[in-house]
Protein backbone atom coordinates (compact mmCIF):
# COMPACT_ATOMS: atom_id res chain seq x y z
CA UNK A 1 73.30 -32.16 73.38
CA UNK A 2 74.31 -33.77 70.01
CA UNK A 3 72.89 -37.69 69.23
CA UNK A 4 73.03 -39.29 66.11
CA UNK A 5 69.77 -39.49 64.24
CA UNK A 6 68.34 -42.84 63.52
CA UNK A 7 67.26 -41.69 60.70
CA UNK A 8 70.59 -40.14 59.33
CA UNK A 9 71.45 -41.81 55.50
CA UNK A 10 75.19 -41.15 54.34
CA UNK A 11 75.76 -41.07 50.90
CA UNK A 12 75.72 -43.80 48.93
CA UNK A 13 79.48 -44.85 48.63
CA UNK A 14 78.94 -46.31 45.36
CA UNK A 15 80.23 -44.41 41.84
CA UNK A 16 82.93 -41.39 41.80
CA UNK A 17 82.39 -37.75 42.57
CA UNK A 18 81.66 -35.84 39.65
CA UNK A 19 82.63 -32.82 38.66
CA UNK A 20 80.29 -29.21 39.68
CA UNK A 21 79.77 -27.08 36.59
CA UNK A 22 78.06 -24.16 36.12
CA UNK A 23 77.97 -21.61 32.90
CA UNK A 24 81.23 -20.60 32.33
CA UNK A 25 83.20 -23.15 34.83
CA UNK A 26 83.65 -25.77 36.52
CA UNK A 27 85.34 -27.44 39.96
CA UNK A 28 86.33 -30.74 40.20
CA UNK A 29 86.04 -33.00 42.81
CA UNK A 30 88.97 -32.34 45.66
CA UNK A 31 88.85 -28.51 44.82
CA UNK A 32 87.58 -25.37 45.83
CA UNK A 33 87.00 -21.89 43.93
CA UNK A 34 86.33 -18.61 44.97
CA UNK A 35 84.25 -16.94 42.15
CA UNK A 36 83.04 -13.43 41.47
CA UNK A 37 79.98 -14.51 38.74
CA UNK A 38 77.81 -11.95 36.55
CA UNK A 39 74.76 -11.49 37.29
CA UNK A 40 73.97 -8.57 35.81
CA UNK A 41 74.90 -5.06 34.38
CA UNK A 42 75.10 -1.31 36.57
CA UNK A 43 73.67 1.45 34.34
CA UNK A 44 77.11 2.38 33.30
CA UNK A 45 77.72 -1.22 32.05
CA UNK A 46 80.10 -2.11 34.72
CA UNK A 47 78.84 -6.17 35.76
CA UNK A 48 77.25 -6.77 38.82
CA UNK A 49 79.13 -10.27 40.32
CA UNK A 50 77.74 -12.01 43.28
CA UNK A 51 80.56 -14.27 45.55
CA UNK A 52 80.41 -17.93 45.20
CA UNK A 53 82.19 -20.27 46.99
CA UNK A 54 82.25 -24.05 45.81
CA UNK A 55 83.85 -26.76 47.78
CA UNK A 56 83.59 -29.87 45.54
CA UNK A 57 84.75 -33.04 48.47
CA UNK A 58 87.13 -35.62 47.34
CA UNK A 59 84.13 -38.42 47.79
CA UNK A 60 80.91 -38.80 46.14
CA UNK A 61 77.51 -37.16 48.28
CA UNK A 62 75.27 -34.36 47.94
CA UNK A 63 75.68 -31.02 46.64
CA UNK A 64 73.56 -28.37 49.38
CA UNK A 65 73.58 -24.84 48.19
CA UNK A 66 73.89 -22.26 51.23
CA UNK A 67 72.48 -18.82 50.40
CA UNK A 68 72.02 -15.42 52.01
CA UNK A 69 71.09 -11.82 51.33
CA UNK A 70 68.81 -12.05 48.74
CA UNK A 71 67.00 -8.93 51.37
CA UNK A 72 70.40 -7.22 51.29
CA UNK A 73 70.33 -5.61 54.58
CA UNK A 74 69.61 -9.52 56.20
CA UNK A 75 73.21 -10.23 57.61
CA UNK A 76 73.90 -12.72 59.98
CA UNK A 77 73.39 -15.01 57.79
CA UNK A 78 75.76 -13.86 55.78
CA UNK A 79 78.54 -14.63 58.53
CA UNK A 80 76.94 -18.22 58.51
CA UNK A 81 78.00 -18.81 55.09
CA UNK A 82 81.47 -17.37 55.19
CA UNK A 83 82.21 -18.92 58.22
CA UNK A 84 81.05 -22.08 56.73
CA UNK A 85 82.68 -21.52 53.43
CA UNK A 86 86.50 -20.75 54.71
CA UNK A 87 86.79 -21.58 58.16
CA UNK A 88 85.65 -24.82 58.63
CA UNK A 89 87.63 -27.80 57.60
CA UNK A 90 86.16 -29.82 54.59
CA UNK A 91 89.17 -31.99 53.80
CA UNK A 92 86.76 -35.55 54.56
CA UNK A 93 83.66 -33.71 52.55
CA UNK A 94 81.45 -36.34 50.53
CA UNK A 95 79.91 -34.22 48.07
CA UNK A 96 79.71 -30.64 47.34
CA UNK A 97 78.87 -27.09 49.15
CA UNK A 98 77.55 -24.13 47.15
CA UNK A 99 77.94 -21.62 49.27
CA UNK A 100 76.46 -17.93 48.11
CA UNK A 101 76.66 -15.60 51.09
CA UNK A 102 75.73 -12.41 49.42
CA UNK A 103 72.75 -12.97 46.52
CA UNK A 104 71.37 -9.34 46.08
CA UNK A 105 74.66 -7.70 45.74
CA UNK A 106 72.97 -4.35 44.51
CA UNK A 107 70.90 -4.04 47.89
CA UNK A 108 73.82 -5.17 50.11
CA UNK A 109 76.05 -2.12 48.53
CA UNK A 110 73.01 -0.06 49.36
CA UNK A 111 72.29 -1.69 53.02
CA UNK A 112 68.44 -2.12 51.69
CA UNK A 113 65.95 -4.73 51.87
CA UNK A 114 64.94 -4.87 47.89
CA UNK A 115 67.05 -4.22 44.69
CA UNK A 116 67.84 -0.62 44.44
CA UNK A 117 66.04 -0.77 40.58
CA UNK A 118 62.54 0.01 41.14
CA UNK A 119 62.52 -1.83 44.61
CA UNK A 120 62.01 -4.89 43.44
CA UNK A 121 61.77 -8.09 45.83
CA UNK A 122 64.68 -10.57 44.50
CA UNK A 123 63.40 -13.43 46.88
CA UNK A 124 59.66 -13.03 44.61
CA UNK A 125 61.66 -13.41 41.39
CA UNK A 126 62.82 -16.81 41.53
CA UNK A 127 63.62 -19.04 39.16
CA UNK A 128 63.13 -16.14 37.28
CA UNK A 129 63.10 -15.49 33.40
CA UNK A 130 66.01 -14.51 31.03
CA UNK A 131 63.83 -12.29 29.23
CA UNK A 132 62.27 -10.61 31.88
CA UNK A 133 62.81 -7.83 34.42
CA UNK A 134 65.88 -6.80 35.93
CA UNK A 135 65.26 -8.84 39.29
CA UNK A 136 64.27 -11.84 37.26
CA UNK A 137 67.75 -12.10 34.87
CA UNK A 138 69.10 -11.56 37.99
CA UNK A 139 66.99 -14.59 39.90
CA UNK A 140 67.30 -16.84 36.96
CA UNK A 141 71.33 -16.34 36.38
CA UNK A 142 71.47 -17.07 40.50
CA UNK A 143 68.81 -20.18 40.17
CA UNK A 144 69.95 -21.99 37.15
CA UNK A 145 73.35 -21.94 37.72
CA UNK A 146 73.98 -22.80 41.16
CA UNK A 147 70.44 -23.53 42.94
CA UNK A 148 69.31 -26.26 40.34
CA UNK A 149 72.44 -28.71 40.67
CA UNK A 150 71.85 -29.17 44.14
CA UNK A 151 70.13 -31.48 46.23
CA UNK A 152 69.62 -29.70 49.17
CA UNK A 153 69.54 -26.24 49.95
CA UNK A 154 69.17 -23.85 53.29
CA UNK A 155 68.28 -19.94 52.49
CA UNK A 156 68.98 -17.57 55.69
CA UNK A 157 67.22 -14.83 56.20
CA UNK A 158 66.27 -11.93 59.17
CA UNK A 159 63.21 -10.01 59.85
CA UNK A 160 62.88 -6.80 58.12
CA UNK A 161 63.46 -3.45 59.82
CA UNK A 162 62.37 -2.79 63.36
CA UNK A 163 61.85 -6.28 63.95
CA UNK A 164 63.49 -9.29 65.34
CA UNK A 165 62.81 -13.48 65.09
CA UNK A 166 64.01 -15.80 67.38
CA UNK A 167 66.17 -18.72 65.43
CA UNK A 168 63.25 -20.83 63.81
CA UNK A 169 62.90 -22.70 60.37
CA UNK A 170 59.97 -22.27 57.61
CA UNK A 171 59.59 -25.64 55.63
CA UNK A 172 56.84 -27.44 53.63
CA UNK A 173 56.56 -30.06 56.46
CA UNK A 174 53.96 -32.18 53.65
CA UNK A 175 56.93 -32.86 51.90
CA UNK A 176 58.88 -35.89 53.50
CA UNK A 177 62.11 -35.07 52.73
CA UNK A 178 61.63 -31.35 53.01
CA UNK A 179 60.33 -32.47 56.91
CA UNK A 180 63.81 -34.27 56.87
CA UNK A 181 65.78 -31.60 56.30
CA UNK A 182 63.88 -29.01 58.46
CA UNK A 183 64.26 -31.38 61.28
CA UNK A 184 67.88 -32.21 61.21
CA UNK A 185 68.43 -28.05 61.32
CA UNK A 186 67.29 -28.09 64.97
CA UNK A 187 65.56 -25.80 65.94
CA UNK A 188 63.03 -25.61 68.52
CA UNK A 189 60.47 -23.81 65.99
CA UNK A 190 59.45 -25.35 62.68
CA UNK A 191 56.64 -23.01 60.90
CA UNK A 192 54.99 -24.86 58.64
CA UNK A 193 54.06 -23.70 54.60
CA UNK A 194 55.04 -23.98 51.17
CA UNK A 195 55.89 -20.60 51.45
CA UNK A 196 54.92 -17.46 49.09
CA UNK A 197 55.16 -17.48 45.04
CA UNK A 198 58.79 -16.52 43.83
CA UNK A 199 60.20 -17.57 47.33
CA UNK A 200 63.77 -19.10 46.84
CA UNK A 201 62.71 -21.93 48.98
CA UNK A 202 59.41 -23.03 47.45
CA UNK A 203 60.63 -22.70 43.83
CA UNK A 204 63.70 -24.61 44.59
CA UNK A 205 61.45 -26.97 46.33
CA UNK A 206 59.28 -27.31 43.26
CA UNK A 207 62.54 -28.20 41.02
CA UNK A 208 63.22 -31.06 43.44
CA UNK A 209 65.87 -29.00 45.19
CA UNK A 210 64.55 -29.41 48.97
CA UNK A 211 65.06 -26.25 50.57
CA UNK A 212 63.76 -24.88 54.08
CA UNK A 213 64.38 -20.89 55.29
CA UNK A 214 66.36 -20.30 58.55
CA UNK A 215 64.67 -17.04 60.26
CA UNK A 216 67.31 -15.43 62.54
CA UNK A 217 67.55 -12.24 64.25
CA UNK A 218 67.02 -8.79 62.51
CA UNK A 219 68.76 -6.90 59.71
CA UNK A 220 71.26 -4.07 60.01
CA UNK A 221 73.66 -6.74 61.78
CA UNK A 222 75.47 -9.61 62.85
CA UNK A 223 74.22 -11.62 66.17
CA UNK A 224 77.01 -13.98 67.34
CA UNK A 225 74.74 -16.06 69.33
CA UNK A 226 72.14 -16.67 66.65
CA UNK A 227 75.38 -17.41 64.03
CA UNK A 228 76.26 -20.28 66.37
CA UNK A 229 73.20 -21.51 66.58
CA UNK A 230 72.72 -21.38 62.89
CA UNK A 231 76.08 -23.35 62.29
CA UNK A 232 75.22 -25.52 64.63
CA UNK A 233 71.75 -26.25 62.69
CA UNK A 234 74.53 -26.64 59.63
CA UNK A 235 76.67 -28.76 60.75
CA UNK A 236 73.65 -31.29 61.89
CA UNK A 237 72.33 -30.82 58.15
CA UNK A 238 76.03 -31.82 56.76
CA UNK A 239 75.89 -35.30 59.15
CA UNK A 240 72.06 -35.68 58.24
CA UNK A 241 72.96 -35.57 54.56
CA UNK A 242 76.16 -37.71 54.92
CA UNK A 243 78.32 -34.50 53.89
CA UNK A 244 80.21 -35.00 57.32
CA UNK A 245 80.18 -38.65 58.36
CA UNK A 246 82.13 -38.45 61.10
CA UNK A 247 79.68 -35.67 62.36
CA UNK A 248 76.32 -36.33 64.54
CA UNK A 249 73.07 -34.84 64.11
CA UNK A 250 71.71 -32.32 67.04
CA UNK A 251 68.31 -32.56 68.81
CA UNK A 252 67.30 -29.10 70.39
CA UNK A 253 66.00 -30.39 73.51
CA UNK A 254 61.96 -29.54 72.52
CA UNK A 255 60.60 -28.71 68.85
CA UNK A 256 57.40 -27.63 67.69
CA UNK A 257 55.53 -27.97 64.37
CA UNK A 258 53.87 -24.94 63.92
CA UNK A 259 50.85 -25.49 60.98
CA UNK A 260 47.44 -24.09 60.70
CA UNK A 261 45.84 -26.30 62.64
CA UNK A 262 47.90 -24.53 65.79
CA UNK A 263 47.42 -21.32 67.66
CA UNK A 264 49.24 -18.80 66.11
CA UNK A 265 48.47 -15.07 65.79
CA UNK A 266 50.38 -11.68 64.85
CA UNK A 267 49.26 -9.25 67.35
CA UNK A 268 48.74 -5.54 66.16
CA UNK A 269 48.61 -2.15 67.49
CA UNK A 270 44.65 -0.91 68.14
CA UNK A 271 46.55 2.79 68.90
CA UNK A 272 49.47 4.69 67.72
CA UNK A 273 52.39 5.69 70.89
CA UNK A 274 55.23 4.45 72.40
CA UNK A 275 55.52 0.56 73.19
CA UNK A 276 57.16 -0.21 76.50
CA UNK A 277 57.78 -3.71 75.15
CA UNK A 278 58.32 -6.31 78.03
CA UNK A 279 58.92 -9.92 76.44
CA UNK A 280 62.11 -10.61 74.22
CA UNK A 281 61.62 -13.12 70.88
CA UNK A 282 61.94 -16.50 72.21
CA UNK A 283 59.88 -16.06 75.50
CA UNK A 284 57.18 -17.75 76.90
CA UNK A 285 54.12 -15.40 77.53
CA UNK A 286 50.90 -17.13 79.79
CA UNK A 287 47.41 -16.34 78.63
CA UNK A 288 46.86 -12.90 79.81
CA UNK A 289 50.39 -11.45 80.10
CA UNK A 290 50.77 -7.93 79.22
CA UNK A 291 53.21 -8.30 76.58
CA UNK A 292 53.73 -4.75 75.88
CA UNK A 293 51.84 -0.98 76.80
CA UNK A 294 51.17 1.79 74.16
CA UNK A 295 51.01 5.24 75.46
CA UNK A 296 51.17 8.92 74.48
CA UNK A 297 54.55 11.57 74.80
CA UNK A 298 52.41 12.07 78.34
CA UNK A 299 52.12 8.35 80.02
CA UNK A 300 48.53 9.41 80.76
CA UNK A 301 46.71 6.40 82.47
CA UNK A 302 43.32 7.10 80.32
CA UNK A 303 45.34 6.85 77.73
CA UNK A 304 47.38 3.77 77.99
CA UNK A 305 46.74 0.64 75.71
CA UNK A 306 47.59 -2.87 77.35
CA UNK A 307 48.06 -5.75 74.87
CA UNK A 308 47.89 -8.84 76.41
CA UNK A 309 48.75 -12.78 75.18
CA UNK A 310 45.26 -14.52 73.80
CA UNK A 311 46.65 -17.29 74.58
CA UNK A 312 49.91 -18.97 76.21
CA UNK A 313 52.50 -19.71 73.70
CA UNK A 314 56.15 -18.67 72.36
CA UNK A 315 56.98 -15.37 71.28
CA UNK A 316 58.36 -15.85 67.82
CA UNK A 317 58.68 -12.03 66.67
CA UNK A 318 58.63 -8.80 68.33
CA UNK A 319 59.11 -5.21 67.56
CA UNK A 320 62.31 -3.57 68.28
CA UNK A 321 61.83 -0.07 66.79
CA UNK A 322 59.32 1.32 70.03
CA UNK A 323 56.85 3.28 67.85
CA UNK A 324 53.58 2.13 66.08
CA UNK A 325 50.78 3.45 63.89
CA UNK A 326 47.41 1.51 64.63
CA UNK A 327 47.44 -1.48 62.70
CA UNK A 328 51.52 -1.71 62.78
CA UNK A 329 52.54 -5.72 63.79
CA UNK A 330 53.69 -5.86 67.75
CA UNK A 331 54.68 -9.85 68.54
CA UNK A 332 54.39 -12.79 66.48
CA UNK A 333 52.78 -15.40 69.24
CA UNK A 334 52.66 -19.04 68.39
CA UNK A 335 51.15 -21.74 70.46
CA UNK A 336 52.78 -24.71 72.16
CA UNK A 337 51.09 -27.75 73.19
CA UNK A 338 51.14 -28.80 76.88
CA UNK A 339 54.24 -31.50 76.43
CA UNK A 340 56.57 -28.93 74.52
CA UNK A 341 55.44 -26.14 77.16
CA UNK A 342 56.47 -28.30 79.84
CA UNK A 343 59.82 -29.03 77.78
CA UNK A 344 60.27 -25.45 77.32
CA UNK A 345 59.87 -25.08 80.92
CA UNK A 346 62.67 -27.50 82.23
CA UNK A 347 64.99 -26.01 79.94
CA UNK A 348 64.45 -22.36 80.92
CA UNK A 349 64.58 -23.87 84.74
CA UNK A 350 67.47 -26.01 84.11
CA UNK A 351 69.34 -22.54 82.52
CA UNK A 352 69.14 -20.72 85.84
CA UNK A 353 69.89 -23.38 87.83
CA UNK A 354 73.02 -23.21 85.62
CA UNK A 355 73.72 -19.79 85.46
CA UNK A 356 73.34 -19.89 89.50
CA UNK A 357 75.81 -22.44 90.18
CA UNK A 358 77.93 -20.09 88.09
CA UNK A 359 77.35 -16.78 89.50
CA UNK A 360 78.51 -18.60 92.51
């Protein structure tokens, strides 16, 4: 259900658009451009370009960067971009949309996490250093040109390999307008932190460029339900912001601030086997629930490990490749309070009441 926030602020009205200009270009307001921009150099001196798509609105407001792959086997958010950058219709856009879909075009060639060159991490490299390593040129052609003009930014990202999220946001919830922006995303989950050094979202943060990560689904793919749900989150951003005025901002139903203070636990294999997992990311587990079994090629009883929920709360992230080492991570289980249980509750009950009336 969509409602317009309270708290929503268009654009000041006031003075003209300006121009957006980066290192070698520039798009004025009214236009669009499709660029291919150097990043860097392949060991036969052929340049590596990432894709850049600017839409510069006819009407003054803020510039939001939207970027994705810097891991560059994390996909769907990939589609979020694009589908953001060409198919939806920007002709009343006040102010300016950076979109980068593809940010570690090495590993995306590759369909790996980390830059093929030494395996290094591009999303630890930022703002990065022009007379540094490889990954930092790289972060610091990517940051200075087209992460630093903005205002605003959201970086989409998946779990890793063998893993999967449900949709939630990571945000530095201290920071007011940070708390703004992770709020008018909507999602249910908001994980509170500043986030790790080199991070695209805490050093843009730092630069006064307020910037949350959108956690959604797992790599190797694209998820069409968790891309809706992620353009939804956009589009509530873009009437937050004042980008689309004629837009309203979307309240999930239930959200919970997740912070240190809350229950919130990765739970990790005490054997190696096979995990018969039985929750999916995004459930509600009860204190006690076996969330998942670990046995031998044999299924012996004697030899079966049950891992159950310490507590009840949302699972967040969950395995999805069904073999572990001790010590591998199993479900990432956060805590709810009693009022957002509740919530949770009535909308999973309100969902089969719908998809009954349906089935009819």
């Amino acid at each position: 259900m969509s409602d317009t926030s309270d708290s929503a602020a268009a654009a000041d009205p006031a003075g003209e658009p300006e121009p957006f200009t980066y290192n070698g270009g520039r798009v004025d307001p009214g236009e669009s451009a499709n660029v291919r921009y150097g990043i860097s150099e392949t060991y036969l001196g052929d340049p590596v370009r990432i894709p850049v798509t600017i839409v510069n609105g006819a009407r003054p407001g803020p510039t939001v960067f939207l970027s994705a792959a810097s891991h560059g086997d994390e996909l769907n958010g990939v589609e979020v971009v694009r589908e953001v950058a060409h198919d939806w219709d920007h002709s009343v856009l006040c102010g300016t949309l950076v979109c980068l879909p593809v940010m570690n075009v090495p590993g995306f060639l590759a369909q790996q996490r980390y830059l093929p060159i030494y395996d290094r991490d591009l999303n630890r490299s930022f703002p990065g250093r022009s007379d540094s390593t490889s990954a930092n040129r790289m972060a610091h052609r990517i940051f200075t040109n087209f992460i630093e003009p903005c205002d605003v930014g959201l970086d989409f990202h998946t779990s890793t390999r063998g893993r999967t999220n449900m949709l939630h946001v990571r945000a530095d919830m201290d920071d007011p307008e940070v708390a703004r922006l992770a709020k008018a995303f909507s999602s249910n989950v908001v994980i509170d932190g500043e986030g790790a050094d080199g991070t695209l979202r805490r050093e843009a943060t730092e630069e006064g460029v307020q910037t949350i990560t959108i956690e959604m689904g797992e790599a190797h793919r694209f998820q069409r339900r968790l891309i809706e749900r992620a353009l939804t989150g956009v589009a509530s951003v873009l009437a937050e912001f004042g980008l689309h005025r004629e837009s309203s901002v979307h309240w999930p139903g239930w959200r919970t601030v997740i912070d240190d203070e809350n229950d919130k636990t990765w739970l990790r294999a005490d054997a190696g086997g096979i995990v018969d997992m039985k929750f999916e990311s995004g459930d509600l587990v009860y204190e006690g629930d076996v969330i998942c079994a670990i046995t031998n090629p044999f299924k012996e009883d004697e030899d079966v490990e049950r891992v159950e929920a310490p507590f009840t709360g949302l699972v967040v992230g969950i395995l999805e490749n069904p073999v572990v080492y001790p010590g591998n991570p199993l479900c990432h289980l956060v805590g709810l309070s009693e009022d957002t249980r509740k919530a949770f509750e009535r909308d999973l009950e309100a969902g089969r009441r719908f998809v009954d009336r349906f089935d009819r």
